[in-house]
Protein backbone atom coordinates (compact mmCIF):
# COMPACT_ATOMS: atom_id res chain seq x y z
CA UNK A 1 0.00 0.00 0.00
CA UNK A 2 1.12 3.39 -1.00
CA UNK A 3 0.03 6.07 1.29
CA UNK A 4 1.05 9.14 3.54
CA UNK A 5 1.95 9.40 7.16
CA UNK A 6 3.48 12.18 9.18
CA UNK A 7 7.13 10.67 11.13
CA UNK A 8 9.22 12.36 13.86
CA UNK A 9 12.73 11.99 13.35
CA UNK A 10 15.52 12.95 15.82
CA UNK A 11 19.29 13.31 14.19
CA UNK A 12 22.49 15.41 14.49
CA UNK A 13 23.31 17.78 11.80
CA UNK A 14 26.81 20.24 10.93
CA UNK A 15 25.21 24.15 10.81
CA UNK A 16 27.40 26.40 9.72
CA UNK A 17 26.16 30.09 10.65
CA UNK A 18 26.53 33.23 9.03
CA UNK A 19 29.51 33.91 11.61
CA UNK A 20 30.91 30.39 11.40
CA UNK A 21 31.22 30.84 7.49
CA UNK A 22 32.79 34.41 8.32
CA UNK A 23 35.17 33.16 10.77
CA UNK A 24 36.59 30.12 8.74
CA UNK A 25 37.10 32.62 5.52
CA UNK A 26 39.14 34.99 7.58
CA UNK A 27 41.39 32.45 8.40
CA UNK A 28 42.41 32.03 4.63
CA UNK A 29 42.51 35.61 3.36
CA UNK A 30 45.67 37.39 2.79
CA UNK A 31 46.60 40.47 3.90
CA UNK A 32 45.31 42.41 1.11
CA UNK A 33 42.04 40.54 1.00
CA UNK A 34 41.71 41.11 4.81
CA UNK A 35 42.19 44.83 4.27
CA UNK A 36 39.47 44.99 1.62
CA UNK A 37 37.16 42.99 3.62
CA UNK A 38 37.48 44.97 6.74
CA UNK A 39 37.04 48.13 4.40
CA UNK A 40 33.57 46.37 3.22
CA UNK A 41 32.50 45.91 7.01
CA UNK A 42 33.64 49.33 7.64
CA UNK A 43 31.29 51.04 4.81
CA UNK A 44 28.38 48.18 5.58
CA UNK A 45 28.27 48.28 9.44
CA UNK A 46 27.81 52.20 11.49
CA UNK A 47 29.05 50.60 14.31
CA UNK A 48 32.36 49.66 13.42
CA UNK A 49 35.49 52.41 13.83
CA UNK A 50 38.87 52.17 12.81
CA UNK A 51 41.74 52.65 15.34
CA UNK A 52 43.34 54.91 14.13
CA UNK A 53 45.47 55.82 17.72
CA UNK A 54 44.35 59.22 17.03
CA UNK A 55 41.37 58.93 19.95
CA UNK A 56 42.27 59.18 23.37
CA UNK A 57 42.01 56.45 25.97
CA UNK A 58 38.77 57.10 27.58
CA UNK A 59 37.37 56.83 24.27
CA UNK A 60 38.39 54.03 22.84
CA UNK A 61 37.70 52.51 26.51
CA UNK A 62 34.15 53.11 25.56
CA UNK A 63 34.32 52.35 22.17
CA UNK A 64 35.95 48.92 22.22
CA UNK A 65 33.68 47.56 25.22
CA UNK A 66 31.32 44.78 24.23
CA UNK A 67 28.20 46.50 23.13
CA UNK A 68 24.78 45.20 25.46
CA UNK A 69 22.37 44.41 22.69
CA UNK A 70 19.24 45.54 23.73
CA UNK A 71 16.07 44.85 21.50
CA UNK A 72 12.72 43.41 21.55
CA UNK A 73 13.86 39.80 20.23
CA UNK A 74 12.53 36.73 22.65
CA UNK A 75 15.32 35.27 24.43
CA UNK A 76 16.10 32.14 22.54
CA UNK A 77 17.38 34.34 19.78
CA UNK A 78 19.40 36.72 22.35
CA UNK A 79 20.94 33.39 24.03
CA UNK A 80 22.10 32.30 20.65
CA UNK A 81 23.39 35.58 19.44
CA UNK A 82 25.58 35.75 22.96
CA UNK A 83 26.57 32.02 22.66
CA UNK A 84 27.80 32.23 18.91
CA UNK A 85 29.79 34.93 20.21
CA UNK A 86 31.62 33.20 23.19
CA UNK A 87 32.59 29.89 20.75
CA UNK A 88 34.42 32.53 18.31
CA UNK A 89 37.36 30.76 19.39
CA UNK A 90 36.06 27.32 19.00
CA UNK A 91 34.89 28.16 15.13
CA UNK A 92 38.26 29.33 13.65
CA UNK A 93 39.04 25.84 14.08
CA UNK A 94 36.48 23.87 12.08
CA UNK A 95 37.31 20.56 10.68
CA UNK A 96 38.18 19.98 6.79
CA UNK A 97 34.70 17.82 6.30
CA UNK A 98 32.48 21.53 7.08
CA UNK A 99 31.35 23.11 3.81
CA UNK A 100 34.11 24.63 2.45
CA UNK A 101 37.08 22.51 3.12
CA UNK A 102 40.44 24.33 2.09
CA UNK A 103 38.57 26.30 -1.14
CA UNK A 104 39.62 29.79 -1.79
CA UNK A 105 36.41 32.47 -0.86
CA UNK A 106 35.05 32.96 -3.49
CA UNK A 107 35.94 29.88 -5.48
CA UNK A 108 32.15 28.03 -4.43
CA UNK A 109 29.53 27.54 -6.00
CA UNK A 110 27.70 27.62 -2.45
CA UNK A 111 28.40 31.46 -1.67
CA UNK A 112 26.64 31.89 -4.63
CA UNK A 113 23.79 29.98 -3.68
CA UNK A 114 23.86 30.96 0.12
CA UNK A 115 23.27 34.91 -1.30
CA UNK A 116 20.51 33.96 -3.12
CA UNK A 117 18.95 32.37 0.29
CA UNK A 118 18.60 35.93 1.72
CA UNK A 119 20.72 35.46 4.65
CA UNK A 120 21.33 38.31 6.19
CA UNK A 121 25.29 39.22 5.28
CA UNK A 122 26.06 36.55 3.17
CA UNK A 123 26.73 38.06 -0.09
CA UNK A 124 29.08 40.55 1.50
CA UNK A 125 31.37 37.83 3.52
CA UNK A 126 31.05 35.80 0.30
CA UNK A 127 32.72 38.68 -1.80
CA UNK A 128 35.37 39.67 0.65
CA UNK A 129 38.26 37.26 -1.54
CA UNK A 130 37.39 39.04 -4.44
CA UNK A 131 38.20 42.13 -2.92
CA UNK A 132 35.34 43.73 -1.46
CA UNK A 133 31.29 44.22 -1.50
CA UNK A 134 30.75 44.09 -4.84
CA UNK A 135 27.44 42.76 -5.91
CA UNK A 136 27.41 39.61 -7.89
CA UNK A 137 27.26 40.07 -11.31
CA UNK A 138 29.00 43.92 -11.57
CA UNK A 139 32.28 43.91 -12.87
CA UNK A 140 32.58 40.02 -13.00
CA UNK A 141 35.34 40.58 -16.18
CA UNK A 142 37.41 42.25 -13.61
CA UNK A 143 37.56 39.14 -11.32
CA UNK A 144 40.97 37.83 -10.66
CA UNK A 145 39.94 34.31 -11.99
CA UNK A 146 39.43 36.19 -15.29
CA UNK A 147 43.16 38.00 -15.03
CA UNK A 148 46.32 37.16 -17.20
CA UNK A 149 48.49 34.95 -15.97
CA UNK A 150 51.91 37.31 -15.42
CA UNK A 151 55.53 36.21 -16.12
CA UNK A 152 56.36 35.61 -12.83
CA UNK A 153 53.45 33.16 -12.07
CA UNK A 154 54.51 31.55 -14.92
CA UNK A 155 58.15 30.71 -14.08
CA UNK A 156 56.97 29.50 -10.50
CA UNK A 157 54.52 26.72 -11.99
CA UNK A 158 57.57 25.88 -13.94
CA UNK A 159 59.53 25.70 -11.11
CA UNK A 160 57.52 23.60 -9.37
CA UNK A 161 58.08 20.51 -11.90
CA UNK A 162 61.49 20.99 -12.76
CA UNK A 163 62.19 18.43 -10.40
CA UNK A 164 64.23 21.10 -7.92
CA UNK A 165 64.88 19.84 -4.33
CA UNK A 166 63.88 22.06 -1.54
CA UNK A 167 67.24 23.85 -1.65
CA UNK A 168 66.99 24.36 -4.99
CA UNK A 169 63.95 25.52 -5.26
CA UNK A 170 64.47 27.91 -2.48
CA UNK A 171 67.39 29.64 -5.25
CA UNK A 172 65.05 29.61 -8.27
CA UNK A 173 62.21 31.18 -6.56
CA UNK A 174 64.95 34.24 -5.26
CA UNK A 175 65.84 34.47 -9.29
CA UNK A 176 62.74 34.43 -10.32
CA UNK A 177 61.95 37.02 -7.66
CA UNK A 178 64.42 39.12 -9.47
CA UNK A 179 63.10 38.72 -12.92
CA UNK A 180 61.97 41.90 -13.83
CA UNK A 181 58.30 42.38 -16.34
CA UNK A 182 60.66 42.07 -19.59
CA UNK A 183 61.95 38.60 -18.35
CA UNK A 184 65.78 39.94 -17.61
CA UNK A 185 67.45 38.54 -14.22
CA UNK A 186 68.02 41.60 -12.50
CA UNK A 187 70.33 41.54 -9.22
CA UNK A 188 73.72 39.89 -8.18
CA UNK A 189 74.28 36.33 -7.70
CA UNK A 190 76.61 36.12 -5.14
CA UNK A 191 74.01 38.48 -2.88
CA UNK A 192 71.59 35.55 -3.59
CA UNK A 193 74.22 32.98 -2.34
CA UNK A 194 75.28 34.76 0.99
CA UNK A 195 71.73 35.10 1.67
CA UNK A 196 70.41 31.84 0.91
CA UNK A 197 73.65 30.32 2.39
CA UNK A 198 74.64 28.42 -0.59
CA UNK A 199 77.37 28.27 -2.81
CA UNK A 200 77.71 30.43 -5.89
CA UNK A 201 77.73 27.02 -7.79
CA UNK A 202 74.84 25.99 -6.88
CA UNK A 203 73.01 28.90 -7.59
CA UNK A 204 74.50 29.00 -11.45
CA UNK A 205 73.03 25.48 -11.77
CA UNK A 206 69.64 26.43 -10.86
CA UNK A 207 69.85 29.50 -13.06
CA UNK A 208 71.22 27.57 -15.80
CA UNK A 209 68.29 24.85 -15.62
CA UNK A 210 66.16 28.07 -15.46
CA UNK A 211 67.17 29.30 -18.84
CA UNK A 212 65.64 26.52 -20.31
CA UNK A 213 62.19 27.41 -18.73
CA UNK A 214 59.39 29.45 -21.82
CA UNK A 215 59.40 31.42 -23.17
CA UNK A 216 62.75 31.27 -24.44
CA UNK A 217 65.45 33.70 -23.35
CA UNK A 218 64.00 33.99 -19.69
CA UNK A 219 65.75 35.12 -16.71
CA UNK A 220 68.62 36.80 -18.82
CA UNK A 221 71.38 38.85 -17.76
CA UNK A 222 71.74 40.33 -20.76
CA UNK A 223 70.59 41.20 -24.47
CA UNK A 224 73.38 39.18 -25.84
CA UNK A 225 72.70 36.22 -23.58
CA UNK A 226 68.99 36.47 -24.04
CA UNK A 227 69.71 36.25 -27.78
CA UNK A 228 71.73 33.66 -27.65
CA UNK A 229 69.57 31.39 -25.57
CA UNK A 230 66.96 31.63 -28.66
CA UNK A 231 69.55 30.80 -31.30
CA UNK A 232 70.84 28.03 -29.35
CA UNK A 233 67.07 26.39 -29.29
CA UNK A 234 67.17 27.09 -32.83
CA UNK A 235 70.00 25.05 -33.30
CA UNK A 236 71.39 28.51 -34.95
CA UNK A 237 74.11 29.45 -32.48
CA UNK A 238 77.33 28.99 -34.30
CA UNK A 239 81.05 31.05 -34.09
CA UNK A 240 79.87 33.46 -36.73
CA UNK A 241 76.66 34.46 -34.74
CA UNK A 242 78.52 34.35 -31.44
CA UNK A 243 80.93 37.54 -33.25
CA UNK A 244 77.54 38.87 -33.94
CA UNK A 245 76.52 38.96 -30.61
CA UNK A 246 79.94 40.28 -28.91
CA UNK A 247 79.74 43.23 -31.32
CA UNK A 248 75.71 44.55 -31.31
CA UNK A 249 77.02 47.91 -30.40
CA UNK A 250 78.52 47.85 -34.21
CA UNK A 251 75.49 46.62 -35.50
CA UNK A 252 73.79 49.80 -33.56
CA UNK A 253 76.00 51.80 -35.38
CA UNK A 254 75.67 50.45 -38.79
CA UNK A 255 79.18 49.58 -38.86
CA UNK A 256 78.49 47.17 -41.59
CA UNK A 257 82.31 47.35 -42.41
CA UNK A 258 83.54 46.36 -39.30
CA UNK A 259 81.13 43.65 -38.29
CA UNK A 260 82.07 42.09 -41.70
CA UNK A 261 85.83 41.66 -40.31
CA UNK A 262 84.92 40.97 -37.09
CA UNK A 263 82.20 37.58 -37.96
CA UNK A 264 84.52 36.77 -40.72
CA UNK A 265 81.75 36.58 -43.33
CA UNK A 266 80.33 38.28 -46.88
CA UNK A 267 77.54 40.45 -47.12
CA UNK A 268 74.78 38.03 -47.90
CA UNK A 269 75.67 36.11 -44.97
CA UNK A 270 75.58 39.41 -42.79
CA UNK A 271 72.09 39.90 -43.98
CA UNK A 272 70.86 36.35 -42.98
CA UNK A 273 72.42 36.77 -39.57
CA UNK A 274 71.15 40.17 -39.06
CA UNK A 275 67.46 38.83 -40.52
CA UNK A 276 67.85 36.10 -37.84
CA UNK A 277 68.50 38.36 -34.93
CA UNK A 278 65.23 40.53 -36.10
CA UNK A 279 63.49 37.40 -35.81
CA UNK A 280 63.97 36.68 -32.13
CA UNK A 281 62.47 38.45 -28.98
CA UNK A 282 64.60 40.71 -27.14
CA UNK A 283 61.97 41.10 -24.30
CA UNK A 284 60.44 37.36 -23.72
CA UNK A 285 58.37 38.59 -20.65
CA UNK A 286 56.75 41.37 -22.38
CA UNK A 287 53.98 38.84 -23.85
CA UNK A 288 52.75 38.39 -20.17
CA UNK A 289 49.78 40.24 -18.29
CA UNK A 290 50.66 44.04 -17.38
CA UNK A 291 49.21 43.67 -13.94
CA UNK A 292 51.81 45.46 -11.87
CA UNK A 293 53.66 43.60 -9.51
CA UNK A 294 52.60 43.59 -5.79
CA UNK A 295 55.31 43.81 -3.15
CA UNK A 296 54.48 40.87 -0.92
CA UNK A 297 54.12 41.88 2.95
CA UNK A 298 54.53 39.08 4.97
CA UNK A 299 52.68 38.68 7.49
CA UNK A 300 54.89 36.99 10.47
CA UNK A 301 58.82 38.61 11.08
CA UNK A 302 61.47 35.93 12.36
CA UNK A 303 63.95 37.26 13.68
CA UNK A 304 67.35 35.85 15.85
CA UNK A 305 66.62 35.83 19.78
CA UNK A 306 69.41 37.45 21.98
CA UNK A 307 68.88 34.60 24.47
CA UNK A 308 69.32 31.99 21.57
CA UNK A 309 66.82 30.87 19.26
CA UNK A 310 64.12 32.79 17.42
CA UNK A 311 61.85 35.16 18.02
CA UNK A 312 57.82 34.84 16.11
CA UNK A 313 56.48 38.23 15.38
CA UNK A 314 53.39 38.97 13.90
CA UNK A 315 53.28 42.37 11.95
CA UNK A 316 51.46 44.87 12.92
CA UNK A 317 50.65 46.93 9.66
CA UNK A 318 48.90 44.09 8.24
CA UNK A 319 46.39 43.82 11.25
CA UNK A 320 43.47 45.72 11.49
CA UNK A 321 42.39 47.36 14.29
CA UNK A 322 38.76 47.94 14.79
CA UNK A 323 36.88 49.42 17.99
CA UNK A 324 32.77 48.29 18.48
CA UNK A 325 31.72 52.25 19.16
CA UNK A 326 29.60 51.93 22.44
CA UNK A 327 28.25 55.58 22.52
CA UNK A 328 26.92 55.68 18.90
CA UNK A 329 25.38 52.74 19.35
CA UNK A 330 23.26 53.90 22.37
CA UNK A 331 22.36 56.94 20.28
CA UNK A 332 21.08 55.19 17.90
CA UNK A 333 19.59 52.32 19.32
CA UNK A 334 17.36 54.87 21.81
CA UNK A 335 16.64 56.90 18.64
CA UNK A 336 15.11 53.41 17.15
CA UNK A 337 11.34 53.68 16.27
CA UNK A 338 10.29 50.77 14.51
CA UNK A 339 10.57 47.10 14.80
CA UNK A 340 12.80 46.99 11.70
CA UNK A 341 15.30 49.65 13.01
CA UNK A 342 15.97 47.29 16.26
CA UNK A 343 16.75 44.80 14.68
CA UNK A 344 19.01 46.29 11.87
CA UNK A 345 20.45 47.97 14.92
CA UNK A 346 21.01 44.44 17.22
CA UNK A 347 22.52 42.26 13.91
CA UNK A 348 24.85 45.46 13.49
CA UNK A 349 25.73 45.39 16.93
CA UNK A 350 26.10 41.35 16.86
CA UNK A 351 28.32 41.42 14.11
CA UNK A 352 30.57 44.52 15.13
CA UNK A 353 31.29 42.47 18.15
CA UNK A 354 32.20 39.19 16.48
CA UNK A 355 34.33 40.52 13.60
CA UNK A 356 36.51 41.98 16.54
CA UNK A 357 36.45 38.99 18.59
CA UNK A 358 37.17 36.92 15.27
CA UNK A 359 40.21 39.18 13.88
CA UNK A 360 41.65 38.72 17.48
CA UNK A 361 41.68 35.35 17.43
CA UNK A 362 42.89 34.88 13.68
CA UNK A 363 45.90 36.83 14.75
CA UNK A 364 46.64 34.18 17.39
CA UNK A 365 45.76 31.76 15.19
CA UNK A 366 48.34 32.65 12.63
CA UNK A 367 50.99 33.26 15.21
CA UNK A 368 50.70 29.91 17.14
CA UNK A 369 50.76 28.35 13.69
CA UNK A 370 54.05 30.04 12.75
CA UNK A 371 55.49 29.76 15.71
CA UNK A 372 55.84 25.94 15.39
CA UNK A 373 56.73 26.01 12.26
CA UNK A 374 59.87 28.07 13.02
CA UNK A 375 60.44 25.52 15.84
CA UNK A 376 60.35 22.75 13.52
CA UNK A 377 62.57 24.52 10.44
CA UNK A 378 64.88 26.02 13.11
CA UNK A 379 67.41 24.35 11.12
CA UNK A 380 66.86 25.76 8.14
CA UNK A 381 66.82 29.41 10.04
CA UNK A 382 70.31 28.51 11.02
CA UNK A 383 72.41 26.75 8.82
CA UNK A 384 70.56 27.16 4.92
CA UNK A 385 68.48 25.54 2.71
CA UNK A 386 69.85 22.12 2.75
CA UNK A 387 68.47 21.66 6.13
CA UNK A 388 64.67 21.59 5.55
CA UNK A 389 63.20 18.83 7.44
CA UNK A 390 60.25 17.22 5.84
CA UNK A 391 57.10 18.33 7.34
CA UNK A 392 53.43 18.00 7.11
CA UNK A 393 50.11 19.46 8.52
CA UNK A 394 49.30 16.53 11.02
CA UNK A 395 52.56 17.07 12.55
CA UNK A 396 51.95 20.85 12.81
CA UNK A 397 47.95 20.54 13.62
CA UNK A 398 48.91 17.48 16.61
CA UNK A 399 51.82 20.14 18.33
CA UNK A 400 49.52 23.17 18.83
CA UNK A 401 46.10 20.76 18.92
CA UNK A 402 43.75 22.36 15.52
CA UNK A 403 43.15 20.64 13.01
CA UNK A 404 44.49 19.85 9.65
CA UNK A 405 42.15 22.20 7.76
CA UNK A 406 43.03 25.05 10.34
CA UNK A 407 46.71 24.79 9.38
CA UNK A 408 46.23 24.60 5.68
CA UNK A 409 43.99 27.89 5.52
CA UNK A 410 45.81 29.44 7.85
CA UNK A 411 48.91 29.05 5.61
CA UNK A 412 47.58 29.78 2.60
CA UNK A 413 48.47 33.36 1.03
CA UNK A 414 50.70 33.65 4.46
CA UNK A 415 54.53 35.09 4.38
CA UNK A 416 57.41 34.93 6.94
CA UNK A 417 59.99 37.00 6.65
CA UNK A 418 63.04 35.67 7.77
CA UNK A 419 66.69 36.44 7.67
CA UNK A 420 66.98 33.66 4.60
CA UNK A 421 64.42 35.72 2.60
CA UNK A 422 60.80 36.23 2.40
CA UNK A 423 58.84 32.58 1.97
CA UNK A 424 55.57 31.72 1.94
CA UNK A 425 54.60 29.37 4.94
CA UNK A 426 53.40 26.30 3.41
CA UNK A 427 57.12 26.47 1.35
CA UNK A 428 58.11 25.00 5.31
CA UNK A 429 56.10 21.68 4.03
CA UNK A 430 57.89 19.00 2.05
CA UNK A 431 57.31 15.32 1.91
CA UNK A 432 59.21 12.42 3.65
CA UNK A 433 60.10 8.97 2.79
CA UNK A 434 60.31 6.42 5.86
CA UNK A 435 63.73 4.92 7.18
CA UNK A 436 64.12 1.55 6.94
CA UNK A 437 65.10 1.62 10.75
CA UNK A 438 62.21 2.69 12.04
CA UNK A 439 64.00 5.97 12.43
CA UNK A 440 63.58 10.14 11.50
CA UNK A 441 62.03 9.86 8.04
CA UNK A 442 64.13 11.39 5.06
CA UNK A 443 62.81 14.26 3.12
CA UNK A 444 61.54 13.37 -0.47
CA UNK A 445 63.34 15.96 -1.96
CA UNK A 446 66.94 14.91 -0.50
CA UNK A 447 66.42 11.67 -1.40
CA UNK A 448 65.59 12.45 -5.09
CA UNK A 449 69.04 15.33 -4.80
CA UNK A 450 70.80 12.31 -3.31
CA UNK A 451 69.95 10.14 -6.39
CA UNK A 452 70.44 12.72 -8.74
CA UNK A 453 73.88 12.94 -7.05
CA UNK A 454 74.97 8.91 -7.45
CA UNK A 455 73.92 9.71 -11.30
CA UNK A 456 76.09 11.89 -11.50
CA UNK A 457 79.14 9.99 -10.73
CA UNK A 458 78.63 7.83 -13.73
CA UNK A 459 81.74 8.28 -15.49
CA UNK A 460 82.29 4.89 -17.18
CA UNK A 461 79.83 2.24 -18.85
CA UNK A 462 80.53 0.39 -15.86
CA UNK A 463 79.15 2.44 -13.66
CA UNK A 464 75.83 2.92 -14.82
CA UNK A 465 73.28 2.24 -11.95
CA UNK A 466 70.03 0.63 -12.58
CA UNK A 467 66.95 1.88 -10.91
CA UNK A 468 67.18 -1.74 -8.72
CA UNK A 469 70.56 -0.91 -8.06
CA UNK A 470 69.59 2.52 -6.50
CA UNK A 471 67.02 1.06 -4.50
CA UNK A 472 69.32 -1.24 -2.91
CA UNK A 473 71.92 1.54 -2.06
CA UNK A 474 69.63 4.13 -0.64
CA UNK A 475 68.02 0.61 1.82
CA UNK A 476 71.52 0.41 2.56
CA UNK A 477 71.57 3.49 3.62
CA UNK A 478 68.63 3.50 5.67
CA UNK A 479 65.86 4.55 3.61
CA UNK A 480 62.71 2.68 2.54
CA UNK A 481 62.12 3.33 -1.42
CA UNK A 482 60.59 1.47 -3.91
CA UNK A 483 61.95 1.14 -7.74
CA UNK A 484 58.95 3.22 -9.10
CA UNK A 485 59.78 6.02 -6.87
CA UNK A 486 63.79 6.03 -7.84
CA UNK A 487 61.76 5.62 -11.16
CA UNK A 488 59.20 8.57 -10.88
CA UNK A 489 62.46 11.00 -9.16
CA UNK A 490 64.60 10.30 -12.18
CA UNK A 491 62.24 11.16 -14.60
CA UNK A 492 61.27 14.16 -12.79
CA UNK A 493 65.10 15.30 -13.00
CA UNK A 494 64.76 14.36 -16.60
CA UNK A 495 67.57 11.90 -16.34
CA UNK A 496 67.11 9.16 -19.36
CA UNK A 497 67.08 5.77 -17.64
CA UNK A 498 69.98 2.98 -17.28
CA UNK A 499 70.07 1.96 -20.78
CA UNK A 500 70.46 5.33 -22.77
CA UNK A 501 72.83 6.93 -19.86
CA UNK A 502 74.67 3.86 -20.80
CA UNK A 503 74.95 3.88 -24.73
CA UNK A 504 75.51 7.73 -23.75
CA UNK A 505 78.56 6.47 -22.38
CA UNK A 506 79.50 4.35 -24.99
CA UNK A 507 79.16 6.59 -27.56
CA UNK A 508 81.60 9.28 -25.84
């Protein structure tokens, strides 16, 4: 029989609130993004005011005190109002399975959906990673999903499959850093070695694996070198065109005469060369988006403790200081008339009071975070790149007790500044392989430097080393591998496998 009935069901359910939502998102917002969010609170909400330091204390006294909401609701919503307020601590650390996981605001399909719900506030948290209140719909070309991709976001995806170990990739992101908009390498080596505390070897290496990186003739130090990086791919790079290239200032001059003698060629063969050179790009970054370059302001300062060790600093120009202003909101809340002006008046009030409370507590958030990061990379801090330890987010969520999810937004679009250089925080995270031992696990990325190492040894046929062979050396040496890994590292280091490095050999 197919009928109706009516049933009572009990059951537990995840509710994420307006505030929850607004708590997790500030978490994962950069500085900039913070700055235009609190500037879209600011505008939105009367009772929020800027500390600006210029008020005196009394003032802010009364300003910054918890405002007493008082309005004609029933109690049951008052109770839940006051309670959502005392667990703003308890929501900035939600776990990864609550609606949003590790997505960037913004980036959902949801926040669009929640704004068309009606929920009071929605559509302006939902907008604050976009860079402000904007309504839906206005301006969407200008979105920064929509944006060119610019030169240097280009060079870091390379980067990050070039197959670089940590400490190398720690050098080609300070190049890169230096590459200015027309793709030319702008600074001094040696200042990235003494800072980096590397050799001045290593970082030529990583610059010259970085020259092969598109579009050709990136990360130059010069026209000439530029040039010549093109002809070489070209398989047009020859004596002739290397006297071309030593001698451009002739060729600015017109100087046919004299670059003649000097390539040791006729004049048709001039013209071909000089056609050639016409042909090529002598500004490979200049086909990249225009967006101007943003100095990144980290967010965290490291610097060396007196006493020993280091001392976690959170900087204070990228927090923003807001004050709940107590006296305008009695002034307007007695001047309230109608039903609809309380309440506009209590949700402002409400809100004011947890977007304080919640900007407090992402500060600590972000500094407990760091913090034990700095105590886990204190190598690193002290002796140079080659001293990463491998790291993940359990290990850093089980030391300060949040979760997983907490650490991952709270390190996304973060940056320490350190006396090694600027980094991002989640650059602190790198995989590990397991010791055979039972003992400290081995960082991914030294294992595959250490096998790019043995590789390079190979100077006779005889010494070619199969990828079984590797696997049984680095077990010798403690660590647990399989052969598909040795496999999957080499080819990531584009190193040809046993048989080719051998009829290499062979063939020299």
């Amino acid at each position: 029989m197919i009928g109706q009935r009516l049933e009572i069901r009990q059951g537990q359910g995840l509710v994420i609130t307006p505030q929850l939502q607004q708590a997790i998102k500030l978490l994962q917002l950069s500085n900039l993004e913070l700055d235009a969010f609190v500037e879209a609170e600011l505008e939105r909400n009367p009772l929020l005011l800027r500390d600006e330091g210029e008020t005196d204390a009394e003032e802010r006294r009364d300003a910054d005190a918890p405002v007493e909401v008082a309005d004609d609701r029933d109690a049951s919503e008052r109770d839940l109002t006051e309670g959502s307020a005392r667990d703003a601590e308890g929501a900035m650390d939600a776990r990864d399975d609550d609606l949003y996981g590790d997505a960037a605001p913004g980036e959902r399909s949801g926040d669009r959906a929640a704004d068309e719900t009606g929920q009071p506030g929605l559509s302006e948290w939902s907008a604050a990673g976009k860079g402000g209140g904007q309504p839906p719909g206005e301006g969407s070309d200008d979105r920064p999903d929509r944006r060119e991709q610019t030169l240097w976001e280009h060079l870091l995806d390379q980067a990050a499959v070039a197959g670089f170990s940590p400490a190398d990739h720690a050098v080609a992101q300070a190049l890169i850093d230096m590459t200015d908009e027309g793709g030319y390498l702008r600074g001094d080596l040696n200042e990235v070695a003494d800072r980096l505390g590397c050799g001045l070897d290593k970082v030529e290496a990583v610059l010259a694996v970085c020259h092969g990186f598109e579009p050709t003739g990136v990360m130059a130090r010069s026209a000439p070198e530029c040039l010549r990086l093109q002809l070489v791919e070209r398989n047009r790079f020859d004596p002739a065109m290397a006297c071309l290239l030593d001698n451009l200032e002739l060729l600015a001059r017109r100087d046919m005469a004299a670059l003649k003698r000097a390539c040791g060629v006729d004049d048709e063969d001039l013209r071909e060369m000089i056609s050639e050179l016409k042909a090529l790009t002598p500004r490979p970054g200049a086909a990249f988006g225009g967006e101007p370059a943003q100095t990144v302001v980290p967010d965290v300062f490291v610097r060396p403790d007196p006493a020993g060790g280091w001392r976690v600093e959170l900087n204070g120009d990228t927090l923003p200081r807001l004050l709940v202003d107590k006296r305008y909101h009695g002034l307007v809340s007695g001047g309230a008339r109608g039903e609809e002006e309380k309440t506009f008046v209590a949700d402002c009030a409400a809100q004011a009071n947890w977007l304080v409370k919640s900007l407090d507590q992402r500060a600590k958030t972000i500094l407990r975070v760091s913090s034990e990061i700095v105590r886990q990379q204190d190598a690193f801090l002290a002796f140079g790149v080659e001293f990463l330890r491998p790291l993940n987010l359990k290990t850093v969520a089980d030391a300060i007790g949040m979760h997983e999810s907490t650490v991952s937004r709270v390190t996304s679009n973060k940056y320490v500044a350190t006396p090694r250089g600027v980094f991002e925080l989640k650059f602190f995270f790198t995989a590990s392989i397991a010791a055979t031992d039972g003992g400290a696990a081995h960082s991914a990325e030294a294992i595959r430097h250490r096998i790019k190492s043995m590789i390079d040894n190979e100077v006779r046929d005889g010494d070619v080393l199969s990828d079984d062979r590797i696997v049984d050396i680095l077990k010798e040496a403690g660590v647990d591998i399989a052969r598909r890994t040795v496999a999957k590292y080499r080819e990531a280091l584009r190193i040809p496998s046993s048989v080719e490095r051998r009829r290499t050999l062979k063939s020299a």
